[in-house]
PDB file of N, CA and C in Angstrom:
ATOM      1  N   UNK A   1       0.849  -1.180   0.000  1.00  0.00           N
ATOM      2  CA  UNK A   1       0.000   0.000   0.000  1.00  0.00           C
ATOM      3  C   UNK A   1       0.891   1.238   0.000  1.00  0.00           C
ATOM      4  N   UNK A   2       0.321   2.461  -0.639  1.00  0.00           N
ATOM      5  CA  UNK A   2       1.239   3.553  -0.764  1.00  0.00           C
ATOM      6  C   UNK A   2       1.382   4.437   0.512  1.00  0.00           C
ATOM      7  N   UNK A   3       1.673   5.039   0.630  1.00  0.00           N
ATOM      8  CA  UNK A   3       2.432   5.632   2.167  1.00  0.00           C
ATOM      9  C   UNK A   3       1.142   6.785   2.804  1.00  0.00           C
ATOM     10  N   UNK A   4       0.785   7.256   3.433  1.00  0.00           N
ATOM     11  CA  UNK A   4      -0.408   8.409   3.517  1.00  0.00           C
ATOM     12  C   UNK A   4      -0.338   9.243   3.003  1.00  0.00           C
ATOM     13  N   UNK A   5       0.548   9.809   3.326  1.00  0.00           N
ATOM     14  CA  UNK A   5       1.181  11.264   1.923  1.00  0.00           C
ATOM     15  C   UNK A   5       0.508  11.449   0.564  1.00  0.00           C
ATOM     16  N   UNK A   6       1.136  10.147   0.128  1.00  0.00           N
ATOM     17  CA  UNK A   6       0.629   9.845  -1.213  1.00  0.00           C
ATOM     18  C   UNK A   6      -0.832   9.705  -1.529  1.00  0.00           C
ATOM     19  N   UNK A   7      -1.617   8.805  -0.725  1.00  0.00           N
ATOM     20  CA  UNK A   7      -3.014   8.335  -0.611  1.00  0.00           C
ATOM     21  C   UNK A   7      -4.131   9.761  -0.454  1.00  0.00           C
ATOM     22  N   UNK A   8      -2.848  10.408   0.394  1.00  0.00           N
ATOM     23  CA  UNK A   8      -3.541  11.738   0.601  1.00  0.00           C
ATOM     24  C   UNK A   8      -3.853  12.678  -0.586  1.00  0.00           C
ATOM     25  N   UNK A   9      -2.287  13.156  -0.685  1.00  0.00           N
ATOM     26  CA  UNK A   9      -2.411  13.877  -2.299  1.00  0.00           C
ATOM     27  C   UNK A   9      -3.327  13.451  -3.083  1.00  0.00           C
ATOM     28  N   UNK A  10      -3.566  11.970  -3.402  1.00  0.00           N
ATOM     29  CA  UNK A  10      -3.906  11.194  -4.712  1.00  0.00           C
ATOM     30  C   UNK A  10      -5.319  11.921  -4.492  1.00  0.00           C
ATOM     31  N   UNK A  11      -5.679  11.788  -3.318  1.00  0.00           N
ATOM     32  CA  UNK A  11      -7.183  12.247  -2.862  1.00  0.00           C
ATOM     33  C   UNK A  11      -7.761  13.998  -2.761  1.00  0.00           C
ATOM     34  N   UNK A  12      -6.396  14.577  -2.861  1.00  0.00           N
ATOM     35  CA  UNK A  12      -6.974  15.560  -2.807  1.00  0.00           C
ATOM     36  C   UNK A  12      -7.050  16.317  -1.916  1.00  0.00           C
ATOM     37  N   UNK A  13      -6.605  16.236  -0.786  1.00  0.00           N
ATOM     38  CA  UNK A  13      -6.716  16.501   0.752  1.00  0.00           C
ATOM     39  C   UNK A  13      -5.933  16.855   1.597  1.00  0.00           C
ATOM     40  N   UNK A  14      -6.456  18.069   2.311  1.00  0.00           N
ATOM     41  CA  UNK A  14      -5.420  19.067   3.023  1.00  0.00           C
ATOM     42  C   UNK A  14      -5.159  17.983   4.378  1.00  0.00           C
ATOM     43  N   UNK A  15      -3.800  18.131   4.844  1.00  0.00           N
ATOM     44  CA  UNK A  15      -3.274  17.178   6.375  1.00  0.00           C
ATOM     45  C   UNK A  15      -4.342  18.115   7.196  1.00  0.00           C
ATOM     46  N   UNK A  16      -4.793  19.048   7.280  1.00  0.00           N
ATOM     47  CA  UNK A  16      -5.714  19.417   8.410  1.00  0.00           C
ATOM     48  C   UNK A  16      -7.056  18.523   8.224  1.00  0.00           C
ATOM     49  N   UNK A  17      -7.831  18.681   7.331  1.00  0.00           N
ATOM     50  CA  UNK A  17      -8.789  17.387   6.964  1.00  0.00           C
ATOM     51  C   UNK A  17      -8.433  16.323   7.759  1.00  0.00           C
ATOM     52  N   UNK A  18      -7.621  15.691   7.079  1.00  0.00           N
ATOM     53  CA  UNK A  18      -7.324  14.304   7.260  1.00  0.00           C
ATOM     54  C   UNK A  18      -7.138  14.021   8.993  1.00  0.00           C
ATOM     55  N   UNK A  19      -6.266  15.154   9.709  1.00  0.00           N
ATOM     56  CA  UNK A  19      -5.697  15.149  10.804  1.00  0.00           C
ATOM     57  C   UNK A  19      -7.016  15.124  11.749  1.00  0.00           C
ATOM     58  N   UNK A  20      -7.992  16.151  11.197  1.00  0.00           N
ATOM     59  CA  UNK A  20      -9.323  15.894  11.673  1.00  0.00           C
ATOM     60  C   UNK A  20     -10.806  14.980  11.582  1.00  0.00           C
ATOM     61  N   UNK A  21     -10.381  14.452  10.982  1.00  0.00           N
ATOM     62  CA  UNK A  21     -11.295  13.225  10.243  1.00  0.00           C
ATOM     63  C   UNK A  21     -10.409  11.706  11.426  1.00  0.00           C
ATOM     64  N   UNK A  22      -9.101  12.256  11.808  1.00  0.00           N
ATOM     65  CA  UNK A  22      -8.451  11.111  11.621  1.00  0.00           C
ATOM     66  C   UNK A  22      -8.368  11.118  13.124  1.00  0.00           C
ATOM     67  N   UNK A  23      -8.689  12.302  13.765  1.00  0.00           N
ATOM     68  CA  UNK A  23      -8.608  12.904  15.600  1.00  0.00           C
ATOM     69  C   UNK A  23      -7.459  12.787  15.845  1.00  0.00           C
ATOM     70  N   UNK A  24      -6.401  13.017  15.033  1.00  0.00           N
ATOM     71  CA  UNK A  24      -5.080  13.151  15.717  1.00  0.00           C
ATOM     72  C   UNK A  24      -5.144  14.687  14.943  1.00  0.00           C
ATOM     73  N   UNK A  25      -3.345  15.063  15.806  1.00  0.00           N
ATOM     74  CA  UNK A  25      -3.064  16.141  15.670  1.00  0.00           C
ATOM     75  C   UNK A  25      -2.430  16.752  14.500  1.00  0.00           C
ATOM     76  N   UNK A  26      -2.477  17.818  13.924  1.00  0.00           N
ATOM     77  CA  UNK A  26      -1.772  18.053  12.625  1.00  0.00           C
ATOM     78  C   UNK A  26      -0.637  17.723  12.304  1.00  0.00           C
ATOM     79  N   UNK A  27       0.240  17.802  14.123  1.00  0.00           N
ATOM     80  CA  UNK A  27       1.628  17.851  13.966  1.00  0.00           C
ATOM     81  C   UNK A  27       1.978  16.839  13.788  1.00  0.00           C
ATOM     82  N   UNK A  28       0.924  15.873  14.647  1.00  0.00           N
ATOM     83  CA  UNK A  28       1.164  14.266  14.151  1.00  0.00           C
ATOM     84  C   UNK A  28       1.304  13.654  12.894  1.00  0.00           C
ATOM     85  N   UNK A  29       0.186  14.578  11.917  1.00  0.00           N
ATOM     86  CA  UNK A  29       0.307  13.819  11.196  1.00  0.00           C
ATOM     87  C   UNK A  29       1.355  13.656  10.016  1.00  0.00           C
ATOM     88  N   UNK A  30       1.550  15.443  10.351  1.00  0.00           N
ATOM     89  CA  UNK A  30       3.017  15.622   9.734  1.00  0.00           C
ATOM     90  C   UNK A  30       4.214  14.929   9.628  1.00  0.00           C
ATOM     91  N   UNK A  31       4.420  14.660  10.935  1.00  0.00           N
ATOM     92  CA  UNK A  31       5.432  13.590  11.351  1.00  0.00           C
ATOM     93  C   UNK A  31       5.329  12.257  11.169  1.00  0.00           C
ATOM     94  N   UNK A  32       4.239  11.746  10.571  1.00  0.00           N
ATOM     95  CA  UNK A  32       4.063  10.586   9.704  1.00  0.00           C
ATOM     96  C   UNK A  32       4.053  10.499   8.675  1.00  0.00           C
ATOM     97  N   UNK A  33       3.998  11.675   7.888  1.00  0.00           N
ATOM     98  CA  UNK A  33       4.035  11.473   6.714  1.00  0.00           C
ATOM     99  C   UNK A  33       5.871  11.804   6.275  1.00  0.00           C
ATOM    100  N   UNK A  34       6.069  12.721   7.037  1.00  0.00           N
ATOM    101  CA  UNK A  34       7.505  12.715   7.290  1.00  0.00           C
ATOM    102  C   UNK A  34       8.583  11.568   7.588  1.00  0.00           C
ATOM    103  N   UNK A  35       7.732  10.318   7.450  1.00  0.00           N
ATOM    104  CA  UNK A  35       8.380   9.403   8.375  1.00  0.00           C
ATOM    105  C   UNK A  35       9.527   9.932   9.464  1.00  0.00           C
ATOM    106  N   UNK A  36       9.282  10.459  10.172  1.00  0.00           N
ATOM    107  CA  UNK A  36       9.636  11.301  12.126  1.00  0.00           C
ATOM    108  C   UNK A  36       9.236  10.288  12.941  1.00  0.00           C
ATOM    109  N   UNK A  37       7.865  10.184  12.500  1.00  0.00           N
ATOM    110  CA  UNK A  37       6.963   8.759  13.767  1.00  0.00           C
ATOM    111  C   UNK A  37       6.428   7.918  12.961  1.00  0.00           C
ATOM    112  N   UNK A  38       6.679   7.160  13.394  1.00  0.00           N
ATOM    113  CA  UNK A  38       5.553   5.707  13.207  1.00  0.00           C
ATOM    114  C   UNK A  38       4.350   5.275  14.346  1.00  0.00           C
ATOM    115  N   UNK A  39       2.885   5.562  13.826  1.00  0.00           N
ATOM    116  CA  UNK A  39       2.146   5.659  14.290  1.00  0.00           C
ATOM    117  C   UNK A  39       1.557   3.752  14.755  1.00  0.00           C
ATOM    118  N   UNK A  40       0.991   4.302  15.558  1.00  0.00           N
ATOM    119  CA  UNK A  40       0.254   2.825  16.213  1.00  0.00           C
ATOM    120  C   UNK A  40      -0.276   2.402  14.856  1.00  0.00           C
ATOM    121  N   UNK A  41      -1.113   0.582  15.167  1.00  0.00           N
ATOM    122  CA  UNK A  41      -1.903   0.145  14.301  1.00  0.00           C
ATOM    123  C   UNK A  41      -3.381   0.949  14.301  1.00  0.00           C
ATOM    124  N   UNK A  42      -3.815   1.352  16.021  1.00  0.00           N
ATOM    125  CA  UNK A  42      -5.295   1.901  15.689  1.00  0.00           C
ATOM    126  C   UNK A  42      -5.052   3.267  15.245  1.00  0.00           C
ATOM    127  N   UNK A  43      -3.801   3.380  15.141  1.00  0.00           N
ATOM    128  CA  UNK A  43      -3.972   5.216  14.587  1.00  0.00           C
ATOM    129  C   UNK A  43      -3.536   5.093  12.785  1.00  0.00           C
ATOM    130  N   UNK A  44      -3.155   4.417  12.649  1.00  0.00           N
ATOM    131  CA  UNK A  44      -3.537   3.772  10.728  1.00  0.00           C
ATOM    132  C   UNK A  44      -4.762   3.182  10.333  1.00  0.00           C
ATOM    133  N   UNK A  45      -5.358   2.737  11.229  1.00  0.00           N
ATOM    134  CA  UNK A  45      -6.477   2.370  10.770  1.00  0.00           C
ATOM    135  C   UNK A  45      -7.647   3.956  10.808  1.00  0.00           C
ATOM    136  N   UNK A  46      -7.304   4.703  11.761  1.00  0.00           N
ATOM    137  CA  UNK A  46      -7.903   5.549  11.680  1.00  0.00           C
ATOM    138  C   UNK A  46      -7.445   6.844  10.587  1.00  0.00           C
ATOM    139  N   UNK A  47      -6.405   6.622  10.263  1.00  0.00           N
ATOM    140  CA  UNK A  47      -6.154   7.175   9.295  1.00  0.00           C
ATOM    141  C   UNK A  47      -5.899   7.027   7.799  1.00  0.00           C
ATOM    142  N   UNK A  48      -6.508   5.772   7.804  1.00  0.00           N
ATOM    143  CA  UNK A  48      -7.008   4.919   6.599  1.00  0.00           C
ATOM    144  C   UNK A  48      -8.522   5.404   6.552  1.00  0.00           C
ATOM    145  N   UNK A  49      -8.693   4.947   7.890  1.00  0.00           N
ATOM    146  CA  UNK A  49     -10.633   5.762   7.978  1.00  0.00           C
ATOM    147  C   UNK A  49     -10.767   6.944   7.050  1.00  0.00           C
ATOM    148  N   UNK A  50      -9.749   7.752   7.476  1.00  0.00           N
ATOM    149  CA  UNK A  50     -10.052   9.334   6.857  1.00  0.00           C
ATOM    150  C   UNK A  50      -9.633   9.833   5.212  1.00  0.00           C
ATOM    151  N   UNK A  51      -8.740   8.116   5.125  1.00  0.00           N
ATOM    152  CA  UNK A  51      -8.583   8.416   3.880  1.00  0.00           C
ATOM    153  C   UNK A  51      -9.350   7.838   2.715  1.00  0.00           C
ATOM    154  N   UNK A  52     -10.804   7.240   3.220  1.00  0.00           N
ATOM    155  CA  UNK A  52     -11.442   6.961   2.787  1.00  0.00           C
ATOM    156  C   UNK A  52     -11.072   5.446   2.213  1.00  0.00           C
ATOM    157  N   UNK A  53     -10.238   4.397   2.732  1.00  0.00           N
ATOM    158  CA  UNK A  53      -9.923   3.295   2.427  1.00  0.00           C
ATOM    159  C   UNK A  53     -10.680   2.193   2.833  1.00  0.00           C
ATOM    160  N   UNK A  54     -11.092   1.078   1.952  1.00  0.00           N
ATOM    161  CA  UNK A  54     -12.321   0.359   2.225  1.00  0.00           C
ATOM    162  C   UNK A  54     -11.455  -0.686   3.181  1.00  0.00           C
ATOM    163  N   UNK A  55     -12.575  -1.210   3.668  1.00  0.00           N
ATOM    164  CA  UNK A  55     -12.227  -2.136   4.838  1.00  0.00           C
ATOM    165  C   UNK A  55     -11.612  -2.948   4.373  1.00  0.00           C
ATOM    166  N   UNK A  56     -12.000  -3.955   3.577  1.00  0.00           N
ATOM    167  CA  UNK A  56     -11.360  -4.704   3.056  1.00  0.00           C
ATOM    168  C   UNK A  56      -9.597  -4.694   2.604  1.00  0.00           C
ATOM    169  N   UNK A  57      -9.368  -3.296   2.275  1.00  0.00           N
ATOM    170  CA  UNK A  57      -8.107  -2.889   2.303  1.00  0.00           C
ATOM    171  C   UNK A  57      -7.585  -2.892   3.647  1.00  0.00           C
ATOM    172  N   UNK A  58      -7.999  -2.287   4.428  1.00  0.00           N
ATOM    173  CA  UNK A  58      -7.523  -2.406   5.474  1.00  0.00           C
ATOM    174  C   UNK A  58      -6.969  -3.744   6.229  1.00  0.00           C
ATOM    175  N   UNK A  59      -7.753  -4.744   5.797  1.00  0.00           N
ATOM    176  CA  UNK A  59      -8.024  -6.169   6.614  1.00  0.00           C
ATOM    177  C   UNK A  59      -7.026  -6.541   5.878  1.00  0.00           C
ATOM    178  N   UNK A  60      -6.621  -6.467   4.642  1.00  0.00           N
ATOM    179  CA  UNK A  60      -5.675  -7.041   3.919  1.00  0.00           C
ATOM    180  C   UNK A  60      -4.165  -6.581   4.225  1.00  0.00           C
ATOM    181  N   UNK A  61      -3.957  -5.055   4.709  1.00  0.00           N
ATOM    182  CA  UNK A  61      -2.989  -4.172   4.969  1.00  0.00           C
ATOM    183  C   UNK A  61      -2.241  -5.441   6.668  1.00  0.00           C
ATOM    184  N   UNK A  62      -3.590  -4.980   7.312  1.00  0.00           N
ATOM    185  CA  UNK A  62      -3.312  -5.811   8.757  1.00  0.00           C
ATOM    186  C   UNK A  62      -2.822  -7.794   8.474  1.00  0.00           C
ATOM    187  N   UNK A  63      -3.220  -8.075   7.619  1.00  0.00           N
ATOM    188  CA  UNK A  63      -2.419  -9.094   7.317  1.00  0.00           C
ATOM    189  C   UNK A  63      -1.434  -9.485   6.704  1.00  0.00           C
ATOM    190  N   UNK A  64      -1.495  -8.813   5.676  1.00  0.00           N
ATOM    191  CA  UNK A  64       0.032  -8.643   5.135  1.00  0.00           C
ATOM    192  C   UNK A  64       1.306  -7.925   6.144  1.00  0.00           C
ATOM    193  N   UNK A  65       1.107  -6.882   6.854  1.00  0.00           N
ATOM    194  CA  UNK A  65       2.253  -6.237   8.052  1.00  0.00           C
ATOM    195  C   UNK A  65       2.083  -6.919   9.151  1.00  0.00           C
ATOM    196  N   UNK A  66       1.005  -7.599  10.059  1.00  0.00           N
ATOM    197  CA  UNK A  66       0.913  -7.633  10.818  1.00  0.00           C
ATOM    198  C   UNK A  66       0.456  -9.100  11.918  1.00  0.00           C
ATOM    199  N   UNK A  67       0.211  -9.596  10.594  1.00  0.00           N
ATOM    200  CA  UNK A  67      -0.252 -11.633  11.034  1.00  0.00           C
ATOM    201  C   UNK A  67       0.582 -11.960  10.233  1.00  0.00           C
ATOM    202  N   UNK A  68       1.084 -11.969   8.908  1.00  0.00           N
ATOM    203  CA  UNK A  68       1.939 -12.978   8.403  1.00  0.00           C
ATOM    204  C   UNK A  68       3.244 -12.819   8.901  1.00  0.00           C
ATOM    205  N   UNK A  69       4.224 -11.773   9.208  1.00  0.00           N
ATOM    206  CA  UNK A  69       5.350 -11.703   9.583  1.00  0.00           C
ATOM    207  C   UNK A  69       5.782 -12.494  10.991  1.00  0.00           C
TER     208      UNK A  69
END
């Protein structure tokens, strides 16, 4: 899957949106897209939420990073 940054742009969408859709902080999210931080799993999923990514993606994301390894 492509990085948030990207998913973001592709979409169209200001990091304040997203940061608010996503209930984290702007600065946060900056710093993730910055790779600075690496965010939890429930804070990708919530920021998959905001990026409008279907579940199914998601479920697939969490198994590919996170059960098969």
């Amino acid at each position: 899957m492509k990085d948030f940054k990207t998913l973001r742009k592709e979409r169209g969408l200001t990091q304040q949106f997203v940061a608010d859709k996503a209930n984290i902080s702007l600065r946060q999210l900056v710093r993730i897209e910055k790779k600075e931080s690496f965010p939890s799993l429930e804070t990708k999923i919530l920021l998959f939420k905001a990026l409008d990514i279907s579940e199914s993606e998601i479920i697939k994301y969490i198994i590919d990073n996170y059960i098969k390894n």
